[in-house]
Protein backbone atom coordinates (compact mmCIF):
# COMPACT_ATOMS: atom_id res chain seq x y z
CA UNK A 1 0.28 28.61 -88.80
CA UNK A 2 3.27 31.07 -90.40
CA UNK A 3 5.03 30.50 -87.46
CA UNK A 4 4.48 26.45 -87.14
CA UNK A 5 6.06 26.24 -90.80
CA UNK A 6 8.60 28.81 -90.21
CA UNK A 7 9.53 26.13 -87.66
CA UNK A 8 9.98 23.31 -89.72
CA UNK A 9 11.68 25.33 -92.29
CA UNK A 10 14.29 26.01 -89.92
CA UNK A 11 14.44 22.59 -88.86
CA UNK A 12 14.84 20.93 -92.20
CA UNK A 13 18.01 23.57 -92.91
CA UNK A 14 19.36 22.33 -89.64
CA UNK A 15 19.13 19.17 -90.75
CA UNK A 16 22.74 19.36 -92.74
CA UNK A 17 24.78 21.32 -90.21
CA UNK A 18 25.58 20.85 -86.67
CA UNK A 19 23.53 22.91 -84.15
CA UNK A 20 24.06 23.32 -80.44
CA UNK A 21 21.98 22.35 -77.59
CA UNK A 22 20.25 25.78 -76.95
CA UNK A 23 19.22 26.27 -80.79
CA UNK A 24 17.81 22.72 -80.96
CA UNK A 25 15.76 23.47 -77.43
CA UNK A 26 14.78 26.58 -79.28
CA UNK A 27 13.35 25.20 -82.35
CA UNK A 28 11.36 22.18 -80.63
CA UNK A 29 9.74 24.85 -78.16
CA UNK A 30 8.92 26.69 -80.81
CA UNK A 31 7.32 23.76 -82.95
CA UNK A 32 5.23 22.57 -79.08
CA UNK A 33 4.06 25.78 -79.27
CA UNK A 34 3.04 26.38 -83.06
CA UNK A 35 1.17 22.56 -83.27
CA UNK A 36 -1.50 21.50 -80.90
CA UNK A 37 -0.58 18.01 -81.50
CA UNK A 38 2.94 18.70 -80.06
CA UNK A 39 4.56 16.99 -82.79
CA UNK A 40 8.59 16.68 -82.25
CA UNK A 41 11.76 18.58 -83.37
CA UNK A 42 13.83 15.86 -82.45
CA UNK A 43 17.91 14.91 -82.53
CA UNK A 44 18.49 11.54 -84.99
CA UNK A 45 19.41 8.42 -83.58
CA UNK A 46 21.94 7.03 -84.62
CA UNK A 47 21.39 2.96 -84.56
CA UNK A 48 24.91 1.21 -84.93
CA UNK A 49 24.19 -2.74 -84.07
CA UNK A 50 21.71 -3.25 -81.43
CA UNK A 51 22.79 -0.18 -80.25
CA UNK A 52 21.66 3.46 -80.46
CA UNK A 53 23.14 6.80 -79.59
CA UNK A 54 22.37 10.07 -80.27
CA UNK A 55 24.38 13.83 -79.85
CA UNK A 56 22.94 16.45 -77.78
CA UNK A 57 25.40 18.97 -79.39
CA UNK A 58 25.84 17.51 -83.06
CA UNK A 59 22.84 15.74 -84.89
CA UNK A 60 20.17 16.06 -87.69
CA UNK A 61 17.14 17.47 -86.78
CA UNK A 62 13.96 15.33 -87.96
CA UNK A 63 10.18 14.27 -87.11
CA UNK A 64 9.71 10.82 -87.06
CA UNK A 65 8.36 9.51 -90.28
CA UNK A 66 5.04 7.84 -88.84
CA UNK A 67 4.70 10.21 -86.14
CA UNK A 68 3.94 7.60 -84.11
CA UNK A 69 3.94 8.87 -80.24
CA UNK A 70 3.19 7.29 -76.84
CA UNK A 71 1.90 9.69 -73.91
CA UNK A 72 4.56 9.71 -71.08
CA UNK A 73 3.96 9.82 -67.00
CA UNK A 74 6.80 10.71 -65.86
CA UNK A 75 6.38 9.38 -62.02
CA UNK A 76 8.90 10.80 -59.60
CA UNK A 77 11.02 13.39 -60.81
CA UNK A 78 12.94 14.54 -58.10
CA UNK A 79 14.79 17.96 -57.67
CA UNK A 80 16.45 19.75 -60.67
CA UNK A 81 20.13 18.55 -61.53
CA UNK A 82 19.91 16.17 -58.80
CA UNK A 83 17.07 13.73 -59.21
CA UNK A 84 17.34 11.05 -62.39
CA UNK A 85 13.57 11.47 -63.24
CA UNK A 86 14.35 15.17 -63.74
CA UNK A 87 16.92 14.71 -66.10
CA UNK A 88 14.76 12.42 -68.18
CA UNK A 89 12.41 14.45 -68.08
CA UNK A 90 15.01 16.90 -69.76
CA UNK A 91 15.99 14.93 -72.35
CA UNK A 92 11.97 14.08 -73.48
CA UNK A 93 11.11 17.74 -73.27
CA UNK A 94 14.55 18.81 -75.96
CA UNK A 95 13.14 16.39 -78.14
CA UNK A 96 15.40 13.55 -78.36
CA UNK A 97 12.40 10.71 -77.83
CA UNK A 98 10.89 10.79 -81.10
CA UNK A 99 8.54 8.40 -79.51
CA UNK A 100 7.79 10.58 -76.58
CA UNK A 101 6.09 13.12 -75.56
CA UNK A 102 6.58 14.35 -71.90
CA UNK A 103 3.05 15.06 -71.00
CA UNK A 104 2.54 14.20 -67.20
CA UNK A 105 4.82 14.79 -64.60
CA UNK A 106 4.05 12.90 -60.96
CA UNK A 107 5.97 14.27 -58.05
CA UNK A 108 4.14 14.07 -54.65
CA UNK A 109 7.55 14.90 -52.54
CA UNK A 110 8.03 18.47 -53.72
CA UNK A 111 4.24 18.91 -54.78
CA UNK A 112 3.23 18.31 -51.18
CA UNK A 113 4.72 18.39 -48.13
CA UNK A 114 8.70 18.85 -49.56
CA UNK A 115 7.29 21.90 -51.24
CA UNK A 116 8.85 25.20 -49.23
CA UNK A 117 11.64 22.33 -47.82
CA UNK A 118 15.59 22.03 -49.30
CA UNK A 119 15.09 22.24 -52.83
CA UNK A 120 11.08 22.45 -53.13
CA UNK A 121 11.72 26.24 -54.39
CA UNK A 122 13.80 25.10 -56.69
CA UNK A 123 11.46 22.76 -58.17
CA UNK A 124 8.74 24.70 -58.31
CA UNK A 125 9.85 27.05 -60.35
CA UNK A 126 11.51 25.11 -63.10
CA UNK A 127 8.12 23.16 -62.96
CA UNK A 128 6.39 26.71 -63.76
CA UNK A 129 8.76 27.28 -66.59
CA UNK A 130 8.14 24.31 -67.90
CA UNK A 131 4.42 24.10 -67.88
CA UNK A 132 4.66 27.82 -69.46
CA UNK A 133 7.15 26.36 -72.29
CA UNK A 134 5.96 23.06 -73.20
CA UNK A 135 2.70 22.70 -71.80
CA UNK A 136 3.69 19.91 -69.53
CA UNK A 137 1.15 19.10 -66.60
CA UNK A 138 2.01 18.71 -63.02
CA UNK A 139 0.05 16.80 -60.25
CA UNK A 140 0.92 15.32 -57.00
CA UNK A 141 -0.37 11.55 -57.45
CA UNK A 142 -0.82 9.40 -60.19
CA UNK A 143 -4.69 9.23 -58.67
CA UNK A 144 -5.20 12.91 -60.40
CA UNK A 145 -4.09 12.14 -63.94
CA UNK A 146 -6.89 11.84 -66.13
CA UNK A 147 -7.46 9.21 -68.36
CA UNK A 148 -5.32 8.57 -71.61
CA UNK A 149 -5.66 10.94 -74.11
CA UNK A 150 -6.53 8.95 -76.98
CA UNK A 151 -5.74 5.21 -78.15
CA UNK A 152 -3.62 6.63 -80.52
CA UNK A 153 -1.72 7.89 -78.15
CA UNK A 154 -1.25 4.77 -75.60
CA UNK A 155 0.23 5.83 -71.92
CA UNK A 156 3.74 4.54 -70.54
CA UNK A 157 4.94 5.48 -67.52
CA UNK A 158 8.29 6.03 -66.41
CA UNK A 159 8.50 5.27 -62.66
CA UNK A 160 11.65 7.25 -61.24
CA UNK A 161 10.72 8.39 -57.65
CA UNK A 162 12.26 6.17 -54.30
CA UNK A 163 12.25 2.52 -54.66
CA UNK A 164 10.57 1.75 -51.71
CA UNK A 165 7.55 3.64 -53.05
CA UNK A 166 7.76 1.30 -56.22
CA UNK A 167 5.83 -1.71 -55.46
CA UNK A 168 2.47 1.12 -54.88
CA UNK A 169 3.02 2.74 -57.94
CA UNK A 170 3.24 0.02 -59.84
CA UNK A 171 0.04 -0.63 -59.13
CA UNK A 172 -1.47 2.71 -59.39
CA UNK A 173 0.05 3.14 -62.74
CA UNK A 174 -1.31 -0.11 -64.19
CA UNK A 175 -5.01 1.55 -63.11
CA UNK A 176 -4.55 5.08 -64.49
CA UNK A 177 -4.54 3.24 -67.99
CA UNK A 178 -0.67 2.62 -68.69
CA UNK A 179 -0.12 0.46 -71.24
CA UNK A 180 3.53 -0.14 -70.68
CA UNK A 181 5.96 0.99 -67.80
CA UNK A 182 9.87 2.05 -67.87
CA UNK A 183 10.70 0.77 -64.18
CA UNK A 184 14.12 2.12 -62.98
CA UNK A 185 16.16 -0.22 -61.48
CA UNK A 186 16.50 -1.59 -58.93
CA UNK A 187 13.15 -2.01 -59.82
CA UNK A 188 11.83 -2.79 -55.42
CA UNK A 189 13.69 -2.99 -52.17
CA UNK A 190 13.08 -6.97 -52.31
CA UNK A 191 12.82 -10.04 -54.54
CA UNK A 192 9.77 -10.84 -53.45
CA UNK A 193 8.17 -7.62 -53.86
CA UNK A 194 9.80 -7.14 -57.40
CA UNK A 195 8.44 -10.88 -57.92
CA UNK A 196 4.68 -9.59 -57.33
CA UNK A 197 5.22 -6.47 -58.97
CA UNK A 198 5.78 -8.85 -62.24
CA UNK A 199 3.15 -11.10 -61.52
CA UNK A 200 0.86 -8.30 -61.39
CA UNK A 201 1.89 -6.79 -64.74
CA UNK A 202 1.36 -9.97 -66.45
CA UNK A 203 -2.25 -10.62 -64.89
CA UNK A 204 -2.66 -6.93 -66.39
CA UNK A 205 -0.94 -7.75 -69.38
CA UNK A 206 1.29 -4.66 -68.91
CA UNK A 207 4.73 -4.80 -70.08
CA UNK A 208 7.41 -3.08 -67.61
CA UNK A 209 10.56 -2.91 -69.12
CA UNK A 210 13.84 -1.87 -66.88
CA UNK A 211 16.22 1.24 -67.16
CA UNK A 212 19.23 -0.68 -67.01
CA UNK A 213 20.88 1.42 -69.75
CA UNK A 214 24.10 -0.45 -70.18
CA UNK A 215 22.87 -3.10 -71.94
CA UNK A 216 22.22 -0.24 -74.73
CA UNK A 217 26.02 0.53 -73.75
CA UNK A 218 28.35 0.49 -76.63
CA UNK A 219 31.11 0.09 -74.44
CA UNK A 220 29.75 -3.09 -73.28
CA UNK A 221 29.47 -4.25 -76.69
CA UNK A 222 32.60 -3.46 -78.01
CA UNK A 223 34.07 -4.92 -75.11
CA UNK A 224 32.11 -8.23 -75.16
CA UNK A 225 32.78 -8.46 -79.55
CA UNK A 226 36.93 -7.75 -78.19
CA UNK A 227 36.67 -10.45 -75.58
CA UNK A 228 35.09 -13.56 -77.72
CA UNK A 229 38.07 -12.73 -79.77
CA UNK A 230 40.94 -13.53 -77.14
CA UNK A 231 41.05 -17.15 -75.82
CA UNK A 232 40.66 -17.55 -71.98
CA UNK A 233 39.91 -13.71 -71.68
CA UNK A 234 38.78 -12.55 -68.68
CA UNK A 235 36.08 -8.93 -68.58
CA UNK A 236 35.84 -6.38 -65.30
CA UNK A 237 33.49 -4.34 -65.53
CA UNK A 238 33.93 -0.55 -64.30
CA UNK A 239 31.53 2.21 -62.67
CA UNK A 240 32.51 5.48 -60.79
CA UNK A 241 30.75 8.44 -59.29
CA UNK A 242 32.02 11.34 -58.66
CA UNK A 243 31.46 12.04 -54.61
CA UNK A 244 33.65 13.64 -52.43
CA UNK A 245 35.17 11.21 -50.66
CA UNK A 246 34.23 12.78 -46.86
CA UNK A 247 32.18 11.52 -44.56
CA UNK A 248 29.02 14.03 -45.17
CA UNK A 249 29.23 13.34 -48.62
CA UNK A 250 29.21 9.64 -48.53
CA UNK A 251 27.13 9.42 -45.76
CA UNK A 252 24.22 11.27 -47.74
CA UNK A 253 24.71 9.10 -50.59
CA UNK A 254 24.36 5.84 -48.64
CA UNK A 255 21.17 7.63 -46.67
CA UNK A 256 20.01 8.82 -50.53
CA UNK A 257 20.58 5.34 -51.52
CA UNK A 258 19.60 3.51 -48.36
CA UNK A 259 19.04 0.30 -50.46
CA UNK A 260 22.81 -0.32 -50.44
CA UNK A 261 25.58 -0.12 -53.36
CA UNK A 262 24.87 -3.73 -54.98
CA UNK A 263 21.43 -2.84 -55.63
CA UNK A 264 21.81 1.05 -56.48
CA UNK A 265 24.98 1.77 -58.19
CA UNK A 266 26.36 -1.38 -59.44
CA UNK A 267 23.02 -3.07 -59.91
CA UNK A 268 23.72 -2.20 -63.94
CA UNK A 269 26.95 -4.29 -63.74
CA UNK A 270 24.94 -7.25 -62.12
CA UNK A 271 22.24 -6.79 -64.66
CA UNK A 272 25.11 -6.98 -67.76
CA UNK A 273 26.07 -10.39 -65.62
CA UNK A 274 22.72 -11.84 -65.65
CA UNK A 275 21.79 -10.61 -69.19
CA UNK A 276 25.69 -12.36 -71.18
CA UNK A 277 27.37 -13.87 -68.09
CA UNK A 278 24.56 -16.74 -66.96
CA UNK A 279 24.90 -15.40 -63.65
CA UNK A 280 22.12 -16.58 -61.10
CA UNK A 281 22.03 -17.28 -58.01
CA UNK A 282 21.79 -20.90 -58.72
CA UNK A 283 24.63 -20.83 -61.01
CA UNK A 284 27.08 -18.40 -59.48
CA UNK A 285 30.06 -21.18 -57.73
CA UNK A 286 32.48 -18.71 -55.96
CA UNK A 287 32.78 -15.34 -55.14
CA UNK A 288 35.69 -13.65 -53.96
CA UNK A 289 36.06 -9.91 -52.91
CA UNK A 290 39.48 -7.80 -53.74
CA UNK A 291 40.09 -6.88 -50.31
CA UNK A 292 42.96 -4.09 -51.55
CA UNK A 293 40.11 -2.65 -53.17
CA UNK A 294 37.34 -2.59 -51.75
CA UNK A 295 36.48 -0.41 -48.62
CA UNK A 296 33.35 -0.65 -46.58
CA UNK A 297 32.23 1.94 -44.07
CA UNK A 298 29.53 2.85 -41.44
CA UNK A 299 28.50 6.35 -41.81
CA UNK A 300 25.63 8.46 -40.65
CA UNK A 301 23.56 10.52 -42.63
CA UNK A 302 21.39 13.79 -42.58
CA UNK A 303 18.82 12.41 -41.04
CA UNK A 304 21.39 11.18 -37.95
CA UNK A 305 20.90 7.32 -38.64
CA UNK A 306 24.12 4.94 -39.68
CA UNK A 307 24.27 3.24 -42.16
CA UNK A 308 26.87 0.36 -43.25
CA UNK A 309 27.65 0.42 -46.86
CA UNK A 310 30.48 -0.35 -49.52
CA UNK A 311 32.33 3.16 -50.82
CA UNK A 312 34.21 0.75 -53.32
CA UNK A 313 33.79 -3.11 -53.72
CA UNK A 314 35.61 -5.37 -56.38
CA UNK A 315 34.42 -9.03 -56.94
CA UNK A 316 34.94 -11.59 -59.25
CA UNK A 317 32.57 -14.44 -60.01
CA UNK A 318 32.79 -17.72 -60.98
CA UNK A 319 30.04 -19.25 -62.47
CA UNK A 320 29.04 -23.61 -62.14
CA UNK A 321 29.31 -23.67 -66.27
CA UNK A 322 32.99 -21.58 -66.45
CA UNK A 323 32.73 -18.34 -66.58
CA UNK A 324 34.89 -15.95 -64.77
CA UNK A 325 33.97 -11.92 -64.66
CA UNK A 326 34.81 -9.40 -62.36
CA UNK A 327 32.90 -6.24 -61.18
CA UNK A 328 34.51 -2.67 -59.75
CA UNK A 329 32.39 -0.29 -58.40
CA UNK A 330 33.75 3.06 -56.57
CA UNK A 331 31.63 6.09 -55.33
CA UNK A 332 34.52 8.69 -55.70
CA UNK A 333 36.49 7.12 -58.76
CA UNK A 334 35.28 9.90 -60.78
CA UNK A 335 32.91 10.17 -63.74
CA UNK A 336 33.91 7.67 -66.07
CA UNK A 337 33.08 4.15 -66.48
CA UNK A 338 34.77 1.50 -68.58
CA UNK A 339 35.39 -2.09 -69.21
CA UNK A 340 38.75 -4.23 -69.70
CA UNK A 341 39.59 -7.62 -71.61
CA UNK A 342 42.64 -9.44 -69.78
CA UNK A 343 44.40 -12.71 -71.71
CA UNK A 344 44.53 -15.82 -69.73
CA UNK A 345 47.86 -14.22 -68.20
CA UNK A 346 46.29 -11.47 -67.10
CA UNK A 347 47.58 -8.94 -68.68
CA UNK A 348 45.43 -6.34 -70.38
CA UNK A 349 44.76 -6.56 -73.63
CA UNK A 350 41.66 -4.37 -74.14
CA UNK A 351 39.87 -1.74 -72.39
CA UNK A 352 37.04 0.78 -73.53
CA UNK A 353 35.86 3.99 -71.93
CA UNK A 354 32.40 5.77 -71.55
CA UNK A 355 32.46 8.18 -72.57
CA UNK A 356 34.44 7.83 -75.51
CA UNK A 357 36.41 9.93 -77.54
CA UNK A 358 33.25 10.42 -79.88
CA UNK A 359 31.24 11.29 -76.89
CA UNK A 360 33.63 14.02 -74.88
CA UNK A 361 32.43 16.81 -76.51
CA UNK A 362 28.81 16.43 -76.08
CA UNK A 363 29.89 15.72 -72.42
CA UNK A 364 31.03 18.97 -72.09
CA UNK A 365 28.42 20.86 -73.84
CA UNK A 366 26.12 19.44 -71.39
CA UNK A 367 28.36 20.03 -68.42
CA UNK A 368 27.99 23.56 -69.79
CA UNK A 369 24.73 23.83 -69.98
CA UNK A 370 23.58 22.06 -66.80
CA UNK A 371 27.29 22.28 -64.23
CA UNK A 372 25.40 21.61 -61.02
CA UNK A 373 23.78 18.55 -62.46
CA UNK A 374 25.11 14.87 -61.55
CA UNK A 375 28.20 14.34 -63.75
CA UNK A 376 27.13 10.71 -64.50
CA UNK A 377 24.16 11.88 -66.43
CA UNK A 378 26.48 13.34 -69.34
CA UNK A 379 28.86 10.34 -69.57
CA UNK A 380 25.56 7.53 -69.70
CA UNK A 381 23.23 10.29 -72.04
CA UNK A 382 22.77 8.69 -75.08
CA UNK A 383 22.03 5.60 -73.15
CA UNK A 384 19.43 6.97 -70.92
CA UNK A 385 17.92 8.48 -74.61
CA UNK A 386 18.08 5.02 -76.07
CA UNK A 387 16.41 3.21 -72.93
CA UNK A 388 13.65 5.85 -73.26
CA UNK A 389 13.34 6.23 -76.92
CA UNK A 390 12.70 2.19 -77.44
CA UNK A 391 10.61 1.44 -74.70
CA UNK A 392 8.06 4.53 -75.94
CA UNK A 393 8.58 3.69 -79.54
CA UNK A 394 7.27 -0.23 -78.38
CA UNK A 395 4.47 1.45 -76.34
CA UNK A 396 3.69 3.53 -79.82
CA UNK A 397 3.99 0.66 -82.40
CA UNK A 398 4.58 -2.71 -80.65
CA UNK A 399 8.09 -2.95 -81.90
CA UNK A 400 10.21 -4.87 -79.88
CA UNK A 401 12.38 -3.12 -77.18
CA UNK A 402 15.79 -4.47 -78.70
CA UNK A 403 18.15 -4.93 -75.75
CA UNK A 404 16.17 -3.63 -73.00
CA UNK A 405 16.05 -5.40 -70.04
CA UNK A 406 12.83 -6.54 -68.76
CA UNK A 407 11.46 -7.28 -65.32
CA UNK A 408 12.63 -10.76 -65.32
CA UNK A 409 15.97 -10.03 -65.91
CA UNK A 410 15.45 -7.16 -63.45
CA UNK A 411 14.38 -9.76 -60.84
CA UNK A 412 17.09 -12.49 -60.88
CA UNK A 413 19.71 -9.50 -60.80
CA UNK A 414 17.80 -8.67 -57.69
CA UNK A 415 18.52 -12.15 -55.92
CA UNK A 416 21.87 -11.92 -57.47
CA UNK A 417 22.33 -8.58 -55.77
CA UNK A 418 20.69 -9.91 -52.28
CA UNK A 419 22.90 -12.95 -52.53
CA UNK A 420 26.03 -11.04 -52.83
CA UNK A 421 25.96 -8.21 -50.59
CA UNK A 422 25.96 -10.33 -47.31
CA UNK A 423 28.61 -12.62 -48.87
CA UNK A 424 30.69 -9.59 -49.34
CA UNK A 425 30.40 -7.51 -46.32
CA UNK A 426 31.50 -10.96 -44.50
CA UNK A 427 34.32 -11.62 -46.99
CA UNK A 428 35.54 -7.74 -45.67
CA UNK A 429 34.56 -8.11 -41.94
C-alpha cells in the first residue's frame, strides 16, 4: 500500500514538469504493480477540435477522473518493432489509453508454429518481460481467453494480425464476449467478405470501428480548414515509407503486404476520400494516373513467388458532383507524410507536414528509444493513441467515437480501392 501511494505521489508532482518516456514507463509499472485493479498512470490528451494528440516525451501525468476502463484483446501482435499490433500494444501498456487496459494478447503465429522461426525468439522473450512487468496474458487463439472479466469492465478487441485471417476472427471475437472491436484496415481481402463481416456485427449488435487514424490527423484538418478558404483549391494527399528502394526490400514488402498498395498503404488516403471527398464508386467520374510518378513493378519475394505491385502511384479523381483530389503514395519517399492546397492555377498555396514541428521531438525520443522499430510508427503516434484511446473510452462509457471511421466507411473505401487498382495498373501498362 506505501508503495501504491508513493506512486501516485510521484505522479501528481510529475504532473507540472515534463518527464521522459522511460520515467513515465517507470511510474505506470510501478502503479500495475502496487493496485490489483491496474488502474493507469497515463500521458494527457490533449483534445484540440475533433482532434486529439498526446506527447510520449512531454505531458501531464493523470488517472482518468471516472476510471472508467474497457478490457483489451489485443488479436495479432506480430514481432517486436516490426508488427503494428506490437506497437499498440506498446503504447496501451506505457499508459497512454486512459481507457485501456492491455490485458490479453492473441498471437497464434509466434505462439505456435512461428515460435523457434525468424523472429519467434524475439517475441518470446519480450512477451516474458511483459507478462513479468504488467501482468499481461498471452494465449495462442482467441478460443483460450476466458470470459470477460466483469461488466464493468466490457471487452474490445483490437484485431491486428494478417487480413486474410480477419473475416475468422471477426467472428471468434464477437463469441469470446467482445463488446466492441478496433478492426485495422483494410479491414478483409474483399468487399464482400468485409460486407458480411458488418452484417454479422450488426446481427450481434457489436460495433467495429476502423483504425484509419488519419481521420484523427491534424494535418488533414488543418489542411481541409486551409482549403475551404481558397476558391477552386485543389488537395493531394501525401504518404511515404521508408524502404530501401532494392528489389529484396520491396519485394518483401509487397509479399508482407500481398493485398496490394491501394488497399494496404494508401487505403488511409482513400478512406480521408470517402469520409470529406464523396468518393464512391458510384460517384467517382475520371481517374487519371501521373505516369512521371508513379512506378509499378513485378518483384518476387521470400517466399520465391512474384508479385505485381505499385512502389509509387499518383492519381487524381474526379468526382460526378465536382470535386477534384489527388492521392501520392511512395514506399521509399521517406518517413513523412503531408498534404498540399493548390489555387485554381495550380500553384501551391498551402502544405502541412506530419509530423510537425510540435511533434519532431517526440519523434525522436521514440526513435531513441525503439531505432529498429518501423519509422512510420513515430511520425502517425499520437494518432494511433487517439484511434485507440476513443474507441476503448466508447467501449467503457458509450461515448461516441468522434471521427473514427466505422466499418461502413471502411467498406465503400474497399470498393473504392478494388475499383481503382485495376484502372491504374492499366492506365501504367
Amino acid at each position: 500500500m506505501t508503495l501504491y501511494i508513493s506512486a501516485l505521489l510521484v505522479a501528481c508532482c510529475l504532473s507540472s514538469i515534463p518527464s521522459d518516456v522511460g520515467a513515465f514507463t517507470a511510474i505506470s509499472a510501478i502503479v500495475r504493480h502496487a493496485n490489483p485493479s491496474r488502474l493507469h498512470v497515463t500521458n494527457e490528451v490533449r483534445v484540440e477540435g475533433d482532434v486529439a494528440s498526446s506527447s510520449s516525451t512531454s505531458s501531464s501525468s493523470s488517472v482518468p477522473n471516472d476510471g472508467a476502463i474497457a478490457e483489451v484483446v489485443l488479436v495479432g501482435c506480430g514481432a517486436p518493432n516490426r508488427g503494428m499490433g506490437w506497437y499498440h500494444a506498446v503504447q496501451m501498456l506505457e499508459g497512454r489509453c486512459p481507457s485501456a487496459s492491455l490485458d490479453y494478447v492473441v498471437e497464434g503465429w509466434f505462439l505456435g508454429p512461428g515460435s523457434s522461426g525468424p523472429g519467434g525468439p524475439e517475441f518470446n522473450d519480450w512477451a516474458e518481460s511483459v507478462k513479468n512487468e504488467y501482468g499481461t496474458v498471452f494465449v495462442g487463439s482467441v478460443s483460450e481467453l476466458p470470459p470477460p472479466s466483469s461488466s464493468s469492465r466490457p471487452r474490445v478487441a483490437l484485431i491486428s494480425g494478417r487480413t486474410a485471417d480477419n473475416p475468422r476472427l471477426l467472428t471468434e471475437c464477437i463469441s469470446a464476449g467482445c463488446r466492441a472491436i478496433y478492426l485495422e484496415k483494410p479491414g478483409a481481402p474483399t468487399v464482400s467478405e468485409l460486407e458480411r463481416m458488418k452484417d454479422e456485427a450488426e446481427s450481434a449488435g457489436i460495433t467495429v470501428l476502423m483504425g484509419y487514424n488519419k481521420n484523427v490527423c491534424k494535418y488533414v484538418r488543418k489542411t481541409r480548414e486551409f482549403a475551404e478558404t481558397v476558391p477552386g483549391s485543389r488537395v493531394t494527399f501525401v504518404s511515404n515509407n521508408a524502404y530501401e528502394n532494392t528489389p529484396e526490400s520491396l519485394g518483401e514488402c509487397f509479399e508482407r503486404n500481398a493485398e496490394g498498395m491501394l488497399k494496404n498503404m494508401a487505403i488511409h488516403e482513400l478512406a480521408l476520400l470517402v469520409s470529406f471527398y464523396d468518393v464512391t464508386v458510384e460517384n467517382i467520374d475520371s481517374v487519371v494516373a501521373d505516369r512521371e510518378f508513379s512506378s509499378m513493378q513485378t518483384l518476387t519475394g521470400p517466399s520465391g513467388k512474384e508479385y505485381t505491385d505499385f512502389d509509387k502511384i499518383k492519381f487524381t479523381i474526379t468526382t460526378k458532383t465536382g470535386k477534384v483530389v489527388s492521392v501520392q503514395a511512395d514506399r521509399c519517399g521517406g518517413t513523412d507524410s503531408y498534404a498540399t492546397v493548390t489555387d485554381a492555377s495550380g500553384s501551391e498555396v498551402f502544405r502541412y507536414c506530419m509530423p510537425d514541428d510540435e511533434d519532431r521531438e517526440s519523434v525522436k525520443a521514440l526513435q531513441a528509444k525503439y531505432p529498429t522499430a518501423m519509422p512510420y510508427f513515430f511520425t502517425q503516434d499520437p494518432d494511433y493513441v487517439t484511434v485507440k484511446e476513443r474507441v476503448a473510452r466508447y467501449t467503457a462509457t458509450g461515448e461516441e467515437a468522434t471521427g473514427v471511421a466505422t466499418i461502413g466507411v471502411a467498406v465503400e473505401t474497399l470498393r473504392v480501392a478494388e475499383f481503382l487498382t485495376p484502372t491504374l495498373m492499366e492506365q501504367l501498362k
